[in-house]
C-alpha atoms as a PDB file:
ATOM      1  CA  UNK A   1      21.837 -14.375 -57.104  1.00  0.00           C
ATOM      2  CA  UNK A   2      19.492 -13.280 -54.372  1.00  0.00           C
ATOM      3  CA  UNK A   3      20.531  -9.526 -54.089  1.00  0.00           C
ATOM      4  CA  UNK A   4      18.398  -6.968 -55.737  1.00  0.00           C
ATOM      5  CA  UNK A   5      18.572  -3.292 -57.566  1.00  0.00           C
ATOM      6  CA  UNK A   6      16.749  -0.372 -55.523  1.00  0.00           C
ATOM      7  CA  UNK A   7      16.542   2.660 -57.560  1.00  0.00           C
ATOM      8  CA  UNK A   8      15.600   5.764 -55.129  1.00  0.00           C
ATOM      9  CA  UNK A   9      14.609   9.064 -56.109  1.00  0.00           C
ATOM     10  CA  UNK A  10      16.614  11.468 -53.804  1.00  0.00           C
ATOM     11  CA  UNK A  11      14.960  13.258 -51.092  1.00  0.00           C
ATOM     12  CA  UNK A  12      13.114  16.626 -51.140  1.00  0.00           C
ATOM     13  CA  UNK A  13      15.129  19.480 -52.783  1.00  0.00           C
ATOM     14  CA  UNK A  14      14.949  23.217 -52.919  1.00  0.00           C
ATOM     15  CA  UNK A  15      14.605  22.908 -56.811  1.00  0.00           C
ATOM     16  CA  UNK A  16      11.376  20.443 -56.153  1.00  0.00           C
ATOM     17  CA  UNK A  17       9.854  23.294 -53.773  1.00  0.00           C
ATOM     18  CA  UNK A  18      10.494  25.418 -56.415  1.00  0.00           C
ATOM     19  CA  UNK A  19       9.007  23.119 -59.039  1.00  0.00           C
ATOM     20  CA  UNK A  20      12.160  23.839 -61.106  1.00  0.00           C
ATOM     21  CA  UNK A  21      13.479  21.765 -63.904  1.00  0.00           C
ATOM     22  CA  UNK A  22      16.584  21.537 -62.027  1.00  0.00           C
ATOM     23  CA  UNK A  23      18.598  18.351 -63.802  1.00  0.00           C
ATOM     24  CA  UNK A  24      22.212  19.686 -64.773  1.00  0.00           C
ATOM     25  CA  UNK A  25      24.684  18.574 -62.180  1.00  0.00           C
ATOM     26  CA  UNK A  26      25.160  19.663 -59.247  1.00  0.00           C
ATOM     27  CA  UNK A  27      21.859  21.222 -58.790  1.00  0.00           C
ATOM     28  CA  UNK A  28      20.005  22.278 -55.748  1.00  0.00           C
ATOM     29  CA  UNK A  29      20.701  21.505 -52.271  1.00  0.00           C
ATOM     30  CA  UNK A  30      18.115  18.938 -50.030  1.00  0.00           C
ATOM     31  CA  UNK A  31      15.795  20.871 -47.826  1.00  0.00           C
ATOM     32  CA  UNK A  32      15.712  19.617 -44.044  1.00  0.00           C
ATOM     33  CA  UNK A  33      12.379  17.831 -44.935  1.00  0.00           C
ATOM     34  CA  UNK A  34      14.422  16.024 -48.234  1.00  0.00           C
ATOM     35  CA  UNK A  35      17.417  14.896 -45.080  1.00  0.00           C
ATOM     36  CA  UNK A  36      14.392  13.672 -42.994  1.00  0.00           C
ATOM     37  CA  UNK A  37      12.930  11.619 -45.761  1.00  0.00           C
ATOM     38  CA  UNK A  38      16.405  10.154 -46.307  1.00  0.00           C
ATOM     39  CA  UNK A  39      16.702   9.557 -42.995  1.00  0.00           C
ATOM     40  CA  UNK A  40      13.623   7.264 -42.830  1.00  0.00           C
ATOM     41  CA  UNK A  41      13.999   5.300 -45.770  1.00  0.00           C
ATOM     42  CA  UNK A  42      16.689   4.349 -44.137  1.00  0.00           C
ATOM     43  CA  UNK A  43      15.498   3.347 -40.879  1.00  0.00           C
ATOM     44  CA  UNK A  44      12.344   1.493 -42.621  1.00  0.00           C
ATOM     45  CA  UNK A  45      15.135  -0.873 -43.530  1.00  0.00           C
ATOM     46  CA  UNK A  46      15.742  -4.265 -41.840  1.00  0.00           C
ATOM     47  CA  UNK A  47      19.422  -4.899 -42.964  1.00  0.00           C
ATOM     48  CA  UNK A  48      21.572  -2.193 -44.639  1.00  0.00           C
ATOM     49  CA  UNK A  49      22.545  -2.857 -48.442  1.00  0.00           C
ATOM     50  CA  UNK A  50      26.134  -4.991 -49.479  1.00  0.00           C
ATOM     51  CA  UNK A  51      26.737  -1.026 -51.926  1.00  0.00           C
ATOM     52  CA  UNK A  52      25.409   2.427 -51.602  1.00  0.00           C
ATOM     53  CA  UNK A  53      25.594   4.603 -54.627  1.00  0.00           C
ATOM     54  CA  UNK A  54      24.621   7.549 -56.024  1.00  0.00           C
ATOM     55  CA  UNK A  55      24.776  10.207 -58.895  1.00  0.00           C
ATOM     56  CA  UNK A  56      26.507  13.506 -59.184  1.00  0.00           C
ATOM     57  CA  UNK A  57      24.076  15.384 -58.289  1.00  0.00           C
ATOM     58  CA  UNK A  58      24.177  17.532 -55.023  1.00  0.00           C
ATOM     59  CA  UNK A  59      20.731  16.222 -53.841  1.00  0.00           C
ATOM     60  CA  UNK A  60      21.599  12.793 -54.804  1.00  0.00           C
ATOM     61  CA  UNK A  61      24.920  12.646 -52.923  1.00  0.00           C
ATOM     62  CA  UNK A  62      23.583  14.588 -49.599  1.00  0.00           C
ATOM     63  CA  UNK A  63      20.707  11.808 -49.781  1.00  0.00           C
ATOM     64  CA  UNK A  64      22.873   8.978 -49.699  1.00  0.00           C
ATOM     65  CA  UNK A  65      25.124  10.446 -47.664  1.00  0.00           C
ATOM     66  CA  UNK A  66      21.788  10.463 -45.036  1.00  0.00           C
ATOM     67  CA  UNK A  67      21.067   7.218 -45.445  1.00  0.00           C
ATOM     68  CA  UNK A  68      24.547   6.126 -45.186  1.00  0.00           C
ATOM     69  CA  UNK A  69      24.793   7.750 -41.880  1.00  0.00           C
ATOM     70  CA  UNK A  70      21.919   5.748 -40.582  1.00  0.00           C
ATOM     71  CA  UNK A  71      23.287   2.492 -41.849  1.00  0.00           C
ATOM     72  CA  UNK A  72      26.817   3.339 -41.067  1.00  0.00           C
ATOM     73  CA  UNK A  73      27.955   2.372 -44.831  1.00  0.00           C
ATOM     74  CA  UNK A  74      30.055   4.714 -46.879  1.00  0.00           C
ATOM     75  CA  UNK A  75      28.323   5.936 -50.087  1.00  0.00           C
ATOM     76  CA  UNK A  76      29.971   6.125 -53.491  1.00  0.00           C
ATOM     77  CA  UNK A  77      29.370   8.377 -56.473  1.00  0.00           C
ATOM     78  CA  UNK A  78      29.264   7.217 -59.862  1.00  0.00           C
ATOM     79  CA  UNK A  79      29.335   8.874 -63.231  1.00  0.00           C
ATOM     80  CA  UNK A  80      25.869   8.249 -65.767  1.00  0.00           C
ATOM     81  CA  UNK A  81      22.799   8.105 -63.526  1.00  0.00           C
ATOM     82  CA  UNK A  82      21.774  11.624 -63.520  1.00  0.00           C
ATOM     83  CA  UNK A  83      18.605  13.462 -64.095  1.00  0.00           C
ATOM     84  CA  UNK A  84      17.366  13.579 -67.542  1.00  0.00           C
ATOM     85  CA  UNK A  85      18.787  16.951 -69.140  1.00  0.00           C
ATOM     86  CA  UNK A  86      16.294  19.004 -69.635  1.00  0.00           C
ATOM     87  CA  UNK A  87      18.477  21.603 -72.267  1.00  0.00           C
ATOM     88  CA  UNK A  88      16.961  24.687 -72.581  1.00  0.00           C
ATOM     89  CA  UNK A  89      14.451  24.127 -70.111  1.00  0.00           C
ATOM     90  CA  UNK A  90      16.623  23.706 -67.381  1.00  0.00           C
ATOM     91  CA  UNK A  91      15.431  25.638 -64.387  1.00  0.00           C
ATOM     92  CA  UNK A  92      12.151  26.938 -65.246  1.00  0.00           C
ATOM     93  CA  UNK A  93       9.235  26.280 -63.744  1.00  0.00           C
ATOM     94  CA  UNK A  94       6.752  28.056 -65.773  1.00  0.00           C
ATOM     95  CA  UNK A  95       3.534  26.179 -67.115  1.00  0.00           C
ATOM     96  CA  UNK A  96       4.719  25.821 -70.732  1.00  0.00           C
ATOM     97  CA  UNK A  97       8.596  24.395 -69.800  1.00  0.00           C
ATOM     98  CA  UNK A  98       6.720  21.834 -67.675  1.00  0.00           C
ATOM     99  CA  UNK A  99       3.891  20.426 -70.029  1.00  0.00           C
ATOM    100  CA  UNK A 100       7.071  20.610 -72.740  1.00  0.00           C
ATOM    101  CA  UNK A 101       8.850  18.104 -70.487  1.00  0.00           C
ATOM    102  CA  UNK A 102       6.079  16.041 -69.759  1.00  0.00           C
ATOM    103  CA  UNK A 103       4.922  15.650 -73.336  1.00  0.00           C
ATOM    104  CA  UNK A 104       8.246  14.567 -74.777  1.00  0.00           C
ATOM    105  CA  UNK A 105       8.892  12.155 -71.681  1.00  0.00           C
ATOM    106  CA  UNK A 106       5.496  10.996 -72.897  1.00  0.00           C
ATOM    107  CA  UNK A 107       6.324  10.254 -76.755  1.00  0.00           C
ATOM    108  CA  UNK A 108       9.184   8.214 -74.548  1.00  0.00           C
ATOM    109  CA  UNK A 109       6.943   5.738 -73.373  1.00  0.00           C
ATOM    110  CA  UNK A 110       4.871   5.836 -76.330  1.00  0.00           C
ATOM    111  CA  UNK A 111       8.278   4.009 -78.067  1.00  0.00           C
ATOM    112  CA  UNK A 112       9.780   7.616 -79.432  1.00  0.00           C
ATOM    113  CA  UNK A 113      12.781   7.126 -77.783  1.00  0.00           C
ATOM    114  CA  UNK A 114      14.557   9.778 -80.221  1.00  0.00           C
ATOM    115  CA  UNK A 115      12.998  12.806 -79.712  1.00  0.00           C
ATOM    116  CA  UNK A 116      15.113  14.906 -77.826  1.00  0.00           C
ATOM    117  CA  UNK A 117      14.296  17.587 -75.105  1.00  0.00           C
ATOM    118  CA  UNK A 118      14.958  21.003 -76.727  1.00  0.00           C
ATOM    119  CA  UNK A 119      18.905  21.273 -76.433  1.00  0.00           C
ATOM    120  CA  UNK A 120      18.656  18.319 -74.200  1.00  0.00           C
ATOM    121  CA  UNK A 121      18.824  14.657 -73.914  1.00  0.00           C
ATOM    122  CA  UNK A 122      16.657  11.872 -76.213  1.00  0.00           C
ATOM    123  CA  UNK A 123      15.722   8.975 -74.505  1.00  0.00           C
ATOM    124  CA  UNK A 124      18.671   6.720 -75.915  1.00  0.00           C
ATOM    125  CA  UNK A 125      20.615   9.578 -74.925  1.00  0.00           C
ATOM    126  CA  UNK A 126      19.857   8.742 -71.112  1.00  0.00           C
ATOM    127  CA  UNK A 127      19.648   4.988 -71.930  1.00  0.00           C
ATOM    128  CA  UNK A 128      22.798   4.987 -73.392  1.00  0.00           C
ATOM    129  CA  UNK A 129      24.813   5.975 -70.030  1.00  0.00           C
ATOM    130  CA  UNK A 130      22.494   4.926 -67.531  1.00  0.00           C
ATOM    131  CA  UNK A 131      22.514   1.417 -69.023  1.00  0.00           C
ATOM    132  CA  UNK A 132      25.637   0.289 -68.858  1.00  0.00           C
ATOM    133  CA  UNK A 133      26.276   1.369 -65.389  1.00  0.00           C
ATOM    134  CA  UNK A 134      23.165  -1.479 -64.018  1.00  0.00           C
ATOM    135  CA  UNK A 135      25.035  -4.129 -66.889  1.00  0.00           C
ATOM    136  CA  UNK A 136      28.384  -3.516 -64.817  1.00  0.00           C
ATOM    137  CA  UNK A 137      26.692  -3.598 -61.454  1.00  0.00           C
ATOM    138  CA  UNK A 138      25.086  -6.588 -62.016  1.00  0.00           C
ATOM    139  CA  UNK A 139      28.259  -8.604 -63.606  1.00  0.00           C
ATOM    140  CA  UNK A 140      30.168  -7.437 -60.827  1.00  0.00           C
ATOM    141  CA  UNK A 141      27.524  -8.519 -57.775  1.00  0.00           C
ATOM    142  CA  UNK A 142      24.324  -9.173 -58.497  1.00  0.00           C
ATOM    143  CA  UNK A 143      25.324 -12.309 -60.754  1.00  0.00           C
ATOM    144  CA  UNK A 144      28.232 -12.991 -58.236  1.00  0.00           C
ATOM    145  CA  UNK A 145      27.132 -16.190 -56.432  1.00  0.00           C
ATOM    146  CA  UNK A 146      28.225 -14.941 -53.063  1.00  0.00           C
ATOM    147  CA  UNK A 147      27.192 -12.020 -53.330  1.00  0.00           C
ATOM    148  CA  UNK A 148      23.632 -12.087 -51.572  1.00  0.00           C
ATOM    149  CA  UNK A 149      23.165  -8.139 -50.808  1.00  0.00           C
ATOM    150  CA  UNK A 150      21.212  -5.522 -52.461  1.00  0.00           C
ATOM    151  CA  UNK A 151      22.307  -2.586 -54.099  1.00  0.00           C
ATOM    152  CA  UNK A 152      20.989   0.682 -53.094  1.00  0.00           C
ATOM    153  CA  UNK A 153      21.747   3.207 -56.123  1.00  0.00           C
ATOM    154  CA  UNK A 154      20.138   7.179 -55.468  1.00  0.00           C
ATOM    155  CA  UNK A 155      19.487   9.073 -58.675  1.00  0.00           C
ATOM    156  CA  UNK A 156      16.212  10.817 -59.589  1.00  0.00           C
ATOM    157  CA  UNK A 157      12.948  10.329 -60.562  1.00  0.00           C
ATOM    158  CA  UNK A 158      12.555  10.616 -64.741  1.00  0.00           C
ATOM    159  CA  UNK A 159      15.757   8.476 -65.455  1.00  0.00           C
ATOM    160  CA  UNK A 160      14.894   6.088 -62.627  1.00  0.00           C
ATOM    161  CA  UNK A 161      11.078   5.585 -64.142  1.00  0.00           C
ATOM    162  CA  UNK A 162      12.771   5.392 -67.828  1.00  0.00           C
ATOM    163  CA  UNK A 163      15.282   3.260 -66.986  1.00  0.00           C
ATOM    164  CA  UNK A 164      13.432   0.303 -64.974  1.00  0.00           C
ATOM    165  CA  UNK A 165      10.363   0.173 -67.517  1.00  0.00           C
ATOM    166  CA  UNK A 166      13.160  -0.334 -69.875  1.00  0.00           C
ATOM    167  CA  UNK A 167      14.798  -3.012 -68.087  1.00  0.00           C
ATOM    168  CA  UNK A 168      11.744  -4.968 -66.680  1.00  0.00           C
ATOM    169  CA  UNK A 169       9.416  -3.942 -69.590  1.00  0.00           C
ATOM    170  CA  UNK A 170       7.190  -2.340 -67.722  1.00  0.00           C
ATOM    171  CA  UNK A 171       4.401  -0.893 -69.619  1.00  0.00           C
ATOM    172  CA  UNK A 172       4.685   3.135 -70.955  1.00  0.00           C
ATOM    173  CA  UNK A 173       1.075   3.913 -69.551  1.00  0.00           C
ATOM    174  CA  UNK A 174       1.360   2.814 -65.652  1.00  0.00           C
ATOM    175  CA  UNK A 175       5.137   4.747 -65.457  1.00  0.00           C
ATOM    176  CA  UNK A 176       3.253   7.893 -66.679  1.00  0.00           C
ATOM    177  CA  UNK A 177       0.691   7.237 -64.303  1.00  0.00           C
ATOM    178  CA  UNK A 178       3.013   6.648 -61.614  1.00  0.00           C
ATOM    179  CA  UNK A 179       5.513   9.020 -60.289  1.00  0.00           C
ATOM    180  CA  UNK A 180       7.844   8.688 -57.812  1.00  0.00           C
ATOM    181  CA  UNK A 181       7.713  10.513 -54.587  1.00  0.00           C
ATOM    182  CA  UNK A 182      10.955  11.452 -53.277  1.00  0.00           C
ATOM    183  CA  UNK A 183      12.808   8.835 -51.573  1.00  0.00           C
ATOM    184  CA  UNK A 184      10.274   6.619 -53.161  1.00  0.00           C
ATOM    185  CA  UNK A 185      11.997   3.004 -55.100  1.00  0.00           C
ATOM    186  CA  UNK A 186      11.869   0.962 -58.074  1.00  0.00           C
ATOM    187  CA  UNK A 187      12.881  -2.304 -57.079  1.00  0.00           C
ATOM    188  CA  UNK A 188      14.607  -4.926 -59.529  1.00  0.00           C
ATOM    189  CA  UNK A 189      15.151  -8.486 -59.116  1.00  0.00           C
ATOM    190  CA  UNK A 190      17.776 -10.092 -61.818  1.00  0.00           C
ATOM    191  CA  UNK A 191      16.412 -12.822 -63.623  1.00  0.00           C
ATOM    192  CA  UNK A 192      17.363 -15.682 -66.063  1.00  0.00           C
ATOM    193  CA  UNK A 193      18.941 -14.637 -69.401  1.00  0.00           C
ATOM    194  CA  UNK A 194      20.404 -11.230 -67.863  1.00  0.00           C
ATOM    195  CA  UNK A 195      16.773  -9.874 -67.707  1.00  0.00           C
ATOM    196  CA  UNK A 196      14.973  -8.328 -64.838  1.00  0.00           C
ATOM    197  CA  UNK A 197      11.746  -8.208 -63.014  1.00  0.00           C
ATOM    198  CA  UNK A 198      10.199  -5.831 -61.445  1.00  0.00           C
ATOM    199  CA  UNK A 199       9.200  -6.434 -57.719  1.00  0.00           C
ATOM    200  CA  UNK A 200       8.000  -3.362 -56.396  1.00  0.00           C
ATOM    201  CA  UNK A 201       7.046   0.277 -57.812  1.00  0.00           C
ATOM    202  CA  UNK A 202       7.178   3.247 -55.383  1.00  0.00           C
ATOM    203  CA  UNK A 203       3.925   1.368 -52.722  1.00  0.00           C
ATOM    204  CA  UNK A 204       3.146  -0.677 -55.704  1.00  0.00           C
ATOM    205  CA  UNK A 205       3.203  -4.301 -56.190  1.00  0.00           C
ATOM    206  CA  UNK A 206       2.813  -6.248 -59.528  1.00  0.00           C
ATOM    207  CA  UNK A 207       1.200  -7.163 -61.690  1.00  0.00           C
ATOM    208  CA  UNK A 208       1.351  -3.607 -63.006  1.00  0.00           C
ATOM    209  CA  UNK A 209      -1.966  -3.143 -65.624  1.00  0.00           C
ATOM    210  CA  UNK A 210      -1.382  -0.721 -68.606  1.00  0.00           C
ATOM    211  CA  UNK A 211      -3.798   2.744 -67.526  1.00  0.00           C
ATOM    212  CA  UNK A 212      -6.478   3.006 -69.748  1.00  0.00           C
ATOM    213  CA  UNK A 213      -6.629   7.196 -69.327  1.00  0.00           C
ATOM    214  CA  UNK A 214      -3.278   8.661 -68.604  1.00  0.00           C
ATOM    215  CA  UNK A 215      -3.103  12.473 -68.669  1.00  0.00           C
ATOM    216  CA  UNK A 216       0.626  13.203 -67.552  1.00  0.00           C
ATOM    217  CA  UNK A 217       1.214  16.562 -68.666  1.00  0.00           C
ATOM    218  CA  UNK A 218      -1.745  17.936 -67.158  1.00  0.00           C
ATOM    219  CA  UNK A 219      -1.135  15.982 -64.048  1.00  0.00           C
ATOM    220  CA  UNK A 220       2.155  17.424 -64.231  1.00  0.00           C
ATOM    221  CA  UNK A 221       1.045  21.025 -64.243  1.00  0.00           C
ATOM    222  CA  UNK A 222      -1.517  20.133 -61.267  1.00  0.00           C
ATOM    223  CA  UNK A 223       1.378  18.768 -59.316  1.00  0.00           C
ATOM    224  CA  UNK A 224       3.221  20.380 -56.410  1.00  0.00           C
ATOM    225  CA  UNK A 225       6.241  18.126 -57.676  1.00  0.00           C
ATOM    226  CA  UNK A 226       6.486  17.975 -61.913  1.00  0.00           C
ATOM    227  CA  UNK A 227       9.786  16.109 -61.903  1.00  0.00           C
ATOM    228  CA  UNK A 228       8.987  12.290 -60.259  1.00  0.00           C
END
């Protein structure tokens, strides 16, 4: 049971440029920076991965189809590890739809894990089909004796961040504090008891320490990227 999960946000999209809530499927297109950054996650790589997958999503799919390129490995797409739907503040970009976003994903990590987004998904909403997508992956590999590859999986930045604090328990105040670039990774290791641990955040390392003064919404609004 030596393989591990990597969870990477997708490269650099035309919706991210446009700081656009852009999460319903297929949404927008990589830019030629977003291939590039694909590109050299891939080459930063010793060894390719034993599976390449990735979520419905345009930007997810042309990402892993990148990186697959590089490593010569096909990429698959599966169904449940999309963005987090943002309802009826899908594709805006204005100041209020962002700090709306941000606030709710907050309450998330504060343990409110059913508020919803306005006309959009609750947190158990996104746990509900993202989780049992990693339970399947790791009964069919990663807890496979002979298996002894990682698993690559591309999907995007909100449900990635949601979704490994949730499996590794990592604490609500560092994931608000710490987005995900794009192309950046959440790293899992499986772990006794079907749990997980948490081996590496974006360029972080653990131990990962709570953050005494997290501000995401405004950090949101300040940021050339809102969605990672």
């Amino acid at each position: 049971m030596s393989g591990r999960l990597i969870l990477v946000r997708h490269g650099q999209s035309h919706g991210n440029v446009e700081r656009r809530l852009d999460t319903r499927p297929p949404g927008a297109d990589l830019t030629e920076l977003g291939r590039e950054q694909a590109r050299a996650f891939a080459r930063a790589r010793q060894a390719p991965p034993g599976l390449l997958i990735h979520s419905i999503a345009r930007r997810a799919a042309q990402t892993a189809g990148e990186i697959g390129s590089e490593w010569r490995v096909a990429a698959a797409e599966i169904d449940g590890i999309h963005e987090v739907q943002a309802g009826d503040l899908e594709n805006r970009n204005d100041e209020d739809a962002i700090a709306e976003f941000n606030a709710i994903y907050q309450r998330w990590h504060e343990g409110d894990l059913g508020v919803a987004m306005p006309g959009g998904e609750s947190a158990r909403d996104v746990l509900d089909r993202y989780l049992p997508v990693i339970a399947d992956l790791r009964a069919r590999y990663l807890d496979n004796h002979d298996w002894h590859e990682d698993i690559v999986v591309v999907s995007h930045g909100a449900a990635i961040r949601l979704t490994a604090a949730t499996l590794a328990g990592v604490e609500g105040s560092f994931v608000l504090d710490n987005h995900l670039a794009n192309t950046e990774s959440v790293v899992l290791a499986p772990i006794t008891d079907g749990r997980w641990s948490c081996v590496q955040w974006g360029t972080k390392k653990p131990p990962f320490y709570p953050e005494p003064d997290v501000h995401p919404v405004e950090d949101a609004l300040e940021s050339a990227d809102p969605m990672g």
